[in-house]
N, C-alpha and C. Protein backbone atom coordinates (compact mmCIF):
# COMPACT_ATOMS: atom_id res chain seq x y z
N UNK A 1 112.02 -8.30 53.79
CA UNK A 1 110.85 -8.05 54.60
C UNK A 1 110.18 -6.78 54.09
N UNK A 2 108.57 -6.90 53.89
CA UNK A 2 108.02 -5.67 53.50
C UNK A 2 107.02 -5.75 55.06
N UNK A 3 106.96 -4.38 55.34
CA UNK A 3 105.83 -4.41 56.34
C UNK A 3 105.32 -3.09 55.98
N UNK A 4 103.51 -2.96 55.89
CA UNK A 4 103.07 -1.76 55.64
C UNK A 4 101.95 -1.88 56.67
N UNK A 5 101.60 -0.25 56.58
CA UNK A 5 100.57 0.05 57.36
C UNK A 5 99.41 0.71 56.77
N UNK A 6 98.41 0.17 56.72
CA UNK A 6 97.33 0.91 55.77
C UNK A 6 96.70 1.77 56.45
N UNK A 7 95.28 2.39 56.02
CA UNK A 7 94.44 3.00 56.44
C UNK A 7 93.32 2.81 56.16
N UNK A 8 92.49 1.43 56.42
CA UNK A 8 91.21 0.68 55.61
C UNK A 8 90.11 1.84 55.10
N UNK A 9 89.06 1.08 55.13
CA UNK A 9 87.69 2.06 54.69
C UNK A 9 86.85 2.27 56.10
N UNK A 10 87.31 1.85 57.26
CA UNK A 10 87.05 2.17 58.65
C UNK A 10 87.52 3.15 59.10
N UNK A 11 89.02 3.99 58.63
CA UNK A 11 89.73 4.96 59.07
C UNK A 11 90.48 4.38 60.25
N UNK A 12 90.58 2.95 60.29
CA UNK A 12 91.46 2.05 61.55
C UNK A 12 92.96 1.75 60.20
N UNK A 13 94.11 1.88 61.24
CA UNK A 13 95.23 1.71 61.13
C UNK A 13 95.44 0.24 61.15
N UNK A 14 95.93 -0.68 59.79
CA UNK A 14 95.82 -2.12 60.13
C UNK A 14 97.68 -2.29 59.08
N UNK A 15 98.31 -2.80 59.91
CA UNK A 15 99.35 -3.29 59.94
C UNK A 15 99.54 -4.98 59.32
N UNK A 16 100.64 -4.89 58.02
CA UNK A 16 100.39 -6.01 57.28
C UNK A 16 102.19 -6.10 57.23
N UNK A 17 102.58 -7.49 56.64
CA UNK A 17 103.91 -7.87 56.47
C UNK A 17 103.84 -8.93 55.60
N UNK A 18 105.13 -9.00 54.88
CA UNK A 18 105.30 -9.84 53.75
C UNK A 18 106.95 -10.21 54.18
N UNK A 19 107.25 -11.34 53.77
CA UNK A 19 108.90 -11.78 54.41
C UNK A 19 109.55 -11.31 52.10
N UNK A 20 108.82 -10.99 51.32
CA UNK A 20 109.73 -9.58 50.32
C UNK A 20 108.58 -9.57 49.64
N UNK A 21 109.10 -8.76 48.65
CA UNK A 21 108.37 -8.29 47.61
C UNK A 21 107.71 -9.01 46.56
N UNK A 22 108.64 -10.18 46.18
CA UNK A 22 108.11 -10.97 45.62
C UNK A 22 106.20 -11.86 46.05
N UNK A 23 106.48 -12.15 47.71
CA UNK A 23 105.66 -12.36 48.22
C UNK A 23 104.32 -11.51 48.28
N UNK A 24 105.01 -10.06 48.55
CA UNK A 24 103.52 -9.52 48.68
C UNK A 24 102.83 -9.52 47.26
N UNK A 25 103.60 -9.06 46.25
CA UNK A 25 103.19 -9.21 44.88
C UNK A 25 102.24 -10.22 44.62
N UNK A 26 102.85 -11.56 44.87
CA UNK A 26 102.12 -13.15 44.84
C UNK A 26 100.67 -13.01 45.79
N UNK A 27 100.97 -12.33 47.23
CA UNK A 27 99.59 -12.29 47.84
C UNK A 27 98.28 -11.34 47.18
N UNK A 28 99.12 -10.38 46.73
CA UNK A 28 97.86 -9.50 45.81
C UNK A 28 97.46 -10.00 44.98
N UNK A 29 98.03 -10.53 44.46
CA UNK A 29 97.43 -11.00 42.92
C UNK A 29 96.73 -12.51 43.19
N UNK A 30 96.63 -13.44 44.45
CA UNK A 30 96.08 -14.61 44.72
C UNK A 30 94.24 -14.07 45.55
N UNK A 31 93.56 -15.27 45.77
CA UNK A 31 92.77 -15.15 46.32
C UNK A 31 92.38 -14.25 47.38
N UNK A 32 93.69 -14.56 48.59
CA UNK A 32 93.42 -14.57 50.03
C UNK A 32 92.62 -13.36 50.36
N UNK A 33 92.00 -13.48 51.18
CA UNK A 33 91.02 -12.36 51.71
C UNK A 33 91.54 -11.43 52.48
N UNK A 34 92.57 -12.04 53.56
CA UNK A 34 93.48 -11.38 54.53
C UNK A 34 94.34 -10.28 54.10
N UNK A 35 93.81 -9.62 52.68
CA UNK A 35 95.66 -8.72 52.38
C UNK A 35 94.86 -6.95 52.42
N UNK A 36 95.34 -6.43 52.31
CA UNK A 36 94.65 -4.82 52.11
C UNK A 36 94.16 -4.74 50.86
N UNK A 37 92.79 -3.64 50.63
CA UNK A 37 92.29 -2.95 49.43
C UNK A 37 93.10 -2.58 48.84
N UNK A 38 93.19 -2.50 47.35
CA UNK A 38 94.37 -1.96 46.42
C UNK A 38 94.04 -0.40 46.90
N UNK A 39 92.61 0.38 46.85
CA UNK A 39 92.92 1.80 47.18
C UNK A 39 93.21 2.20 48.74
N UNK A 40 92.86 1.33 49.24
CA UNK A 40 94.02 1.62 51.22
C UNK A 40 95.15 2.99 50.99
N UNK A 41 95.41 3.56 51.82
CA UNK A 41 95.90 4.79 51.85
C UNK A 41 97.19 4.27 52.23
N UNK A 42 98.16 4.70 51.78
CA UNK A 42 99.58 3.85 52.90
C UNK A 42 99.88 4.95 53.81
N UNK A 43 99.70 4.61 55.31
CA UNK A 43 100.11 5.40 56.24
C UNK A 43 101.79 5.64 56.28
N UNK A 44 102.26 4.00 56.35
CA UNK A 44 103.99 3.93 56.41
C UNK A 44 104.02 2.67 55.64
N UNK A 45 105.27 2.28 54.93
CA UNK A 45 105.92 1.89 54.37
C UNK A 45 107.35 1.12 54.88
N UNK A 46 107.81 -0.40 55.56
CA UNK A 46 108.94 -0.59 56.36
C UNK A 46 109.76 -1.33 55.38
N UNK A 47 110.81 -1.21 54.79
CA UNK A 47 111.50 -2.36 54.29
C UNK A 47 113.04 -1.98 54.18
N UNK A 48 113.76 -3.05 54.07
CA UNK A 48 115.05 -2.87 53.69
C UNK A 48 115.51 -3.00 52.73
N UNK A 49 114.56 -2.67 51.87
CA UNK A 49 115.18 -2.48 50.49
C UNK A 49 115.35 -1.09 49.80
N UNK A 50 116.62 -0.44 49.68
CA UNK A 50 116.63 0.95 49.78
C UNK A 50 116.24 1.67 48.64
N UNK A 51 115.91 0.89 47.27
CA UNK A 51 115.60 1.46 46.43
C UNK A 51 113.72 2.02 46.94
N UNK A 52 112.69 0.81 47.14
CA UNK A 52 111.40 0.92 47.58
C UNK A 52 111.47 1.65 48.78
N UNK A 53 112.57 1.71 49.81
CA UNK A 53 112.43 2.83 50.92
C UNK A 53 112.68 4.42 50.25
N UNK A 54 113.78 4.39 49.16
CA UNK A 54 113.27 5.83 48.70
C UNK A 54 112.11 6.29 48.57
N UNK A 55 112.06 5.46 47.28
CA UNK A 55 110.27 5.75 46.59
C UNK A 55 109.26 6.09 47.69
N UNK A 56 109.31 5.37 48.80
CA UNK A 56 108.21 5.85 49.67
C UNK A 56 108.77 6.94 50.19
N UNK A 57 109.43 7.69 50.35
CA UNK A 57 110.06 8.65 51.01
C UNK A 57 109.76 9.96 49.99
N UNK A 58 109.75 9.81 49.31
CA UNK A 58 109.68 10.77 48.15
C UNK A 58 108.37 10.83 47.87
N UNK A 59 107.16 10.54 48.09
CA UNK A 59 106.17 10.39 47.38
C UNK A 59 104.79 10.51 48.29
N UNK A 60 104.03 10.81 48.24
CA UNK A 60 102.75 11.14 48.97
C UNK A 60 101.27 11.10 48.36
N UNK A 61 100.67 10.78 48.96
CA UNK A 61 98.92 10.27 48.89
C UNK A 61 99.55 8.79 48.18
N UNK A 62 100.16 8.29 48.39
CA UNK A 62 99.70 6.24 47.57
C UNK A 62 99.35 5.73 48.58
N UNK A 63 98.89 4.42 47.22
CA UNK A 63 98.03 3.75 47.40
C UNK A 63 98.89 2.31 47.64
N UNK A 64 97.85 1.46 48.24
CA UNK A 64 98.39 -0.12 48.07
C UNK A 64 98.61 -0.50 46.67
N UNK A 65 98.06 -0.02 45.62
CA UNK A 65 97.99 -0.02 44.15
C UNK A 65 99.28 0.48 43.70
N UNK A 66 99.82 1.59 44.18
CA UNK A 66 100.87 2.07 43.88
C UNK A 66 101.78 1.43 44.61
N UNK A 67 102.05 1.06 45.60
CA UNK A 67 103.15 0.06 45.98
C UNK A 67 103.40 -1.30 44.92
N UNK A 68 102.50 -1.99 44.64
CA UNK A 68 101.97 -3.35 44.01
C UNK A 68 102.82 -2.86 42.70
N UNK A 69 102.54 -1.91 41.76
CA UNK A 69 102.62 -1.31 40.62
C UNK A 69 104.37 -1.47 40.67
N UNK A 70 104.74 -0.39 41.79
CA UNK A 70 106.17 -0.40 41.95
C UNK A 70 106.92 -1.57 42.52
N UNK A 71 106.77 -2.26 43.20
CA UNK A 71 107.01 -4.02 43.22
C UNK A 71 107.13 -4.68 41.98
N UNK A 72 106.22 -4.85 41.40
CA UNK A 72 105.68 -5.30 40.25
C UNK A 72 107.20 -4.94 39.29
N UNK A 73 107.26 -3.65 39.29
CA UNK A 73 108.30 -3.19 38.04
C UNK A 73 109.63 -3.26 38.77
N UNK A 74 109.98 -3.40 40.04
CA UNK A 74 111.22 -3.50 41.05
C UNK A 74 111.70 -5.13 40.37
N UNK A 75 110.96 -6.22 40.00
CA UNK A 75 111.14 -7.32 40.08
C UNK A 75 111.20 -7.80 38.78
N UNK A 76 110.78 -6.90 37.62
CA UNK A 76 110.99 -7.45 36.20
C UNK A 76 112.22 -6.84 36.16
């Protein structure tokens, strides 16, 4: 399970979920309209995967871009 919380271009808090990583990866990179801006601010970061729960723990100002990026390389 990934669940994040962005920070749109409204300055509204919009809450998104993916059942893993693989998935959200697949939703960014597809059509759908429904997913966050790659530059979205990440407010929080939820998952149980403890390597990607570090990384967010350690790290400050990312982006939805920078999650995607680190997914991306979590899975090759």
């Amino acid at each position: 399970m990934l669940n994040i919380v962005v920070i749109n271009c409204d300055r509204k808090y919009v809450e998104y979920e993916w059942d893993s990583k693989k998935a959200f990866v697949q939703d960014m990179q597809s059509d759908n309209e429904n997913i966050p801006m790659l530059d979205d601010p990440l407010a929080e970061v939820n998952t149980q995967d403890n390597n990607l729960q570090l990384w967010w723990r350690n790290t400050d100002g990312m982006t939805v871009d920078d999650l995607l990026e680190e997914c991306k390389q979590e899975l090759n």
